[in-house]
C-alpha atoms as a PDB file:
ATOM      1  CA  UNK A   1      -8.653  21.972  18.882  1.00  0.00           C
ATOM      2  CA  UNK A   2      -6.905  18.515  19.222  1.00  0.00           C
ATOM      3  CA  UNK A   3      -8.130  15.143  19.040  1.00  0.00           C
ATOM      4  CA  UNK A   4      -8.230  12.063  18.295  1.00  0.00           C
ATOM      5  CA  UNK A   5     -11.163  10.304  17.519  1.00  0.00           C
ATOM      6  CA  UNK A   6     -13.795  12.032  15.175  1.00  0.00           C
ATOM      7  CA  UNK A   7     -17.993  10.769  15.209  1.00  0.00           C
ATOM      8  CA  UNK A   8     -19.297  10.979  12.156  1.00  0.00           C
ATOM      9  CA  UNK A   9     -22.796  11.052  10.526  1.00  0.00           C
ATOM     10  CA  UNK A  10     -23.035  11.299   6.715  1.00  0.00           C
ATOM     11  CA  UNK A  11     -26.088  12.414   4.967  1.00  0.00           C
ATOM     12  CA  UNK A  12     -24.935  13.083   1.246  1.00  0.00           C
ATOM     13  CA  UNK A  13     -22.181  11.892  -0.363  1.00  0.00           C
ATOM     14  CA  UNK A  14     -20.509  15.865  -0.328  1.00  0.00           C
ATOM     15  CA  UNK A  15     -19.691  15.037   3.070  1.00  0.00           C
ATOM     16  CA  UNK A  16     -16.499  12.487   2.451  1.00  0.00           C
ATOM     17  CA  UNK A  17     -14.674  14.893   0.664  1.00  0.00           C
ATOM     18  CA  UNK A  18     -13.763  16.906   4.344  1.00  0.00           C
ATOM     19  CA  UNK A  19     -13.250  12.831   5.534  1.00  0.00           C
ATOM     20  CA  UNK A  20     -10.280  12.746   4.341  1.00  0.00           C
ATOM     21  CA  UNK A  21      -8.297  14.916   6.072  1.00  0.00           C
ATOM     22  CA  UNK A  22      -9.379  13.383   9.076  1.00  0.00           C
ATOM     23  CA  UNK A  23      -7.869  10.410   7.506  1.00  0.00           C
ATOM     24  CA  UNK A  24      -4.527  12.223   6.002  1.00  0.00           C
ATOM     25  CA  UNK A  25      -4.146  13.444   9.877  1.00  0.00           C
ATOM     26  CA  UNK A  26      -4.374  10.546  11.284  1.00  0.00           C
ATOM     27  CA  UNK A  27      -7.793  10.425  13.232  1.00  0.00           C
ATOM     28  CA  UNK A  28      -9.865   7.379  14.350  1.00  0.00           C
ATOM     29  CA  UNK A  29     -13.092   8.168  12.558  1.00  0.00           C
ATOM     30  CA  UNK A  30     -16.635   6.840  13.761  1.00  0.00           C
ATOM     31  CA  UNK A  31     -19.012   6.900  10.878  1.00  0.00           C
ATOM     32  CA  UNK A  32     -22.540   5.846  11.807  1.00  0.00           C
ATOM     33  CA  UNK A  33     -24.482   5.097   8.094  1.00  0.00           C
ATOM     34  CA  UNK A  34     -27.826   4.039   9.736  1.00  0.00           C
ATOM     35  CA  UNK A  35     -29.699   6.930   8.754  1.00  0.00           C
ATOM     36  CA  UNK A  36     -28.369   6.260   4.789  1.00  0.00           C
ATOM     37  CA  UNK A  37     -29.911   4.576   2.186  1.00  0.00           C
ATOM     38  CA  UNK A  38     -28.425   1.493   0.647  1.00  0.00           C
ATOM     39  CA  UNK A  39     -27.124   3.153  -2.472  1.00  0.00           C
ATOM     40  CA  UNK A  40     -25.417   6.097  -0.653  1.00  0.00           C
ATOM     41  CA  UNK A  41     -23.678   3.887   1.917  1.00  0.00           C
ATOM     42  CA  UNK A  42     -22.175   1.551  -0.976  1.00  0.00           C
ATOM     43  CA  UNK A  43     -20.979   5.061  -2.421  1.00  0.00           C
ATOM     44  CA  UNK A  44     -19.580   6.664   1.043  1.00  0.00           C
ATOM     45  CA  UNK A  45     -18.154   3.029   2.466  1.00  0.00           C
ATOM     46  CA  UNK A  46     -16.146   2.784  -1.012  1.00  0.00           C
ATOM     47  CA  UNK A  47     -14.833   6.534  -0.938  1.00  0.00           C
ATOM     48  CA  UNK A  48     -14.057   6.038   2.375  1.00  0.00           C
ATOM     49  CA  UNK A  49     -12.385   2.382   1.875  1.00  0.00           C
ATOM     50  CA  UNK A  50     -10.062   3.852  -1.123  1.00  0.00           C
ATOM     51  CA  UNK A  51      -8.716   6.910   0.947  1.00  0.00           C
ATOM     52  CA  UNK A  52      -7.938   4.710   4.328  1.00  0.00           C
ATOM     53  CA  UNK A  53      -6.502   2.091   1.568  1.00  0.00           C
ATOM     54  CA  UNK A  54      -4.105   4.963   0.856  1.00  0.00           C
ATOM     55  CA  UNK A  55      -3.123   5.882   4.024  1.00  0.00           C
ATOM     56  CA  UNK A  56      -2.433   1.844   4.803  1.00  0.00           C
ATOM     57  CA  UNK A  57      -5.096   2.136   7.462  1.00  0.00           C
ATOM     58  CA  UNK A  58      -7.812  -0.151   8.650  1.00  0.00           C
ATOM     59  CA  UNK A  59     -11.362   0.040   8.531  1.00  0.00           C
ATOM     60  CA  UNK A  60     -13.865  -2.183  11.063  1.00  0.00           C
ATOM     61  CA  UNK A  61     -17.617  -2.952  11.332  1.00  0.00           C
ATOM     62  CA  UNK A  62     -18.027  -3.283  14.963  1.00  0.00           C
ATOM     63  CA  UNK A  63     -22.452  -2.812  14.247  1.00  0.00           C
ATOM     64  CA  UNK A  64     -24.746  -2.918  11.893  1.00  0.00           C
ATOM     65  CA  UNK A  65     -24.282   0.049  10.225  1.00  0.00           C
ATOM     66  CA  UNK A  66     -21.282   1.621  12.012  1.00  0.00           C
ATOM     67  CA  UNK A  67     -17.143   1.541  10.522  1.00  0.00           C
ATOM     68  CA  UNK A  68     -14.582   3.222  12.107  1.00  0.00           C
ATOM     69  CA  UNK A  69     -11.464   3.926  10.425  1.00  0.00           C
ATOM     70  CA  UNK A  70      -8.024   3.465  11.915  1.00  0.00           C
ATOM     71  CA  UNK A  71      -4.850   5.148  11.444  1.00  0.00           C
ATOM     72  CA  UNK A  72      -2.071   2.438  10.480  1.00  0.00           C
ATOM     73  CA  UNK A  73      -0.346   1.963  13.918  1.00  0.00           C
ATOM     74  CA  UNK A  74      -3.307   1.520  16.089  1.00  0.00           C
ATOM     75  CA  UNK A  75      -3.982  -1.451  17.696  1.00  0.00           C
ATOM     76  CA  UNK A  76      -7.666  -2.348  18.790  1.00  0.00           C
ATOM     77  CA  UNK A  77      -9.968  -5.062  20.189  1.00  0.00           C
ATOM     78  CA  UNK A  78     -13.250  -6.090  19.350  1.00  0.00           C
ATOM     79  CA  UNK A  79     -15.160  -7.621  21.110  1.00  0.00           C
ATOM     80  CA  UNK A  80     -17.299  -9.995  19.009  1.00  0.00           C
ATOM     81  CA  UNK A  81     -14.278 -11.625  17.430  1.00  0.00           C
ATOM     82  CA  UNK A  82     -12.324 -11.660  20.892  1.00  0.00           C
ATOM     83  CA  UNK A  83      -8.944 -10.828  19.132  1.00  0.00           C
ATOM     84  CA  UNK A  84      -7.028  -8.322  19.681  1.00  0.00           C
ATOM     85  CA  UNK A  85      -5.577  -6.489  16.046  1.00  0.00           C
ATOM     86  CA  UNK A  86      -2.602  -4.837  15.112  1.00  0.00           C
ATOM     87  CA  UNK A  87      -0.439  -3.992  12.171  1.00  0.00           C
ATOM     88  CA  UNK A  88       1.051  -6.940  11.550  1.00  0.00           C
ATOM     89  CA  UNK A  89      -2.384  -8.550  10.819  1.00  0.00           C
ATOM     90  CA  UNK A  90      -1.903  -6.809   7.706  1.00  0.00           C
ATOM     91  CA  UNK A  91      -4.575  -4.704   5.627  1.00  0.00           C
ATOM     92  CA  UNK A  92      -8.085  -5.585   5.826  1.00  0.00           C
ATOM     93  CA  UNK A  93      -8.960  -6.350   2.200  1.00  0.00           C
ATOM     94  CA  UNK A  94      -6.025  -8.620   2.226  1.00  0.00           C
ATOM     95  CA  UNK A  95      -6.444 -11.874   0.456  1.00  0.00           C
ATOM     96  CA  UNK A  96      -4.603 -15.212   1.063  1.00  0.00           C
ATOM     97  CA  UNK A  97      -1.986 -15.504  -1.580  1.00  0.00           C
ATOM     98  CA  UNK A  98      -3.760 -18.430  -4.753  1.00  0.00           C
ATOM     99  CA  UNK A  99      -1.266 -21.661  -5.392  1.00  0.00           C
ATOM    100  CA  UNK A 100      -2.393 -22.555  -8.665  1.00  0.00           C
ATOM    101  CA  UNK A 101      -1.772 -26.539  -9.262  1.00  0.00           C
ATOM    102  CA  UNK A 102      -0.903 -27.930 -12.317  1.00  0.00           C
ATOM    103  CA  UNK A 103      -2.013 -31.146 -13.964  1.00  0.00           C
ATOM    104  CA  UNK A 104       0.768 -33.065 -14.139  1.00  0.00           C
ATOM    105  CA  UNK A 105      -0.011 -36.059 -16.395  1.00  0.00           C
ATOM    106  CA  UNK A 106       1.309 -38.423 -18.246  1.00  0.00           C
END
């Protein structure tokens, strides 16, 4: 079967590991942690995070408790920052770049 968006709902960390190919194929996952304790999510949100990282893929937090993985060419828009996303907004762990300044004295 065919599709493209998959709706996830972890409930052990075991579960990631079949994640990933939904990730290596190029699927829009929905992963809803809100039944997860703290410790757990930290544990599934970093998994996650390093695999998409891979892939050059973006991850978003559109609720409390709710990331969805995107593929690297999709475009999206969410609504609470009224912006619309794409590409070349560049990865979302993506830092500015640090101009150290020298002291320049006498």
């Amino acid at each position: 079967m065919e599709y493209d968006i998959v709706f996830l709902n972890p409930t052990k960390f075991e579960d990631c590991m079949k994640y990933v190919s939904y990730i290596k194929n190029d699927k829009i996952m929905h992963i809803n942690l809100s039944e997860v304790e703290e410790k757990l999510k930290q544990r599934i949100l970093d998994f996650i995070s390093g695999a998409i990282f891979i892939q050059e893929g973006k991850i978003i937090n559109p609720g409390k408790d709710i990331y969805c993985s995107l593929p690297k060419n999709c475009s999206y828009y969410l609504e609470k920052n009224e912006k619309i996303k794409s590409e070349s907004d560049g990865l979302y762990d993506e830092e500015p770049e640090i101009i150290p300044k020298y002291y320049q004295g006498v």
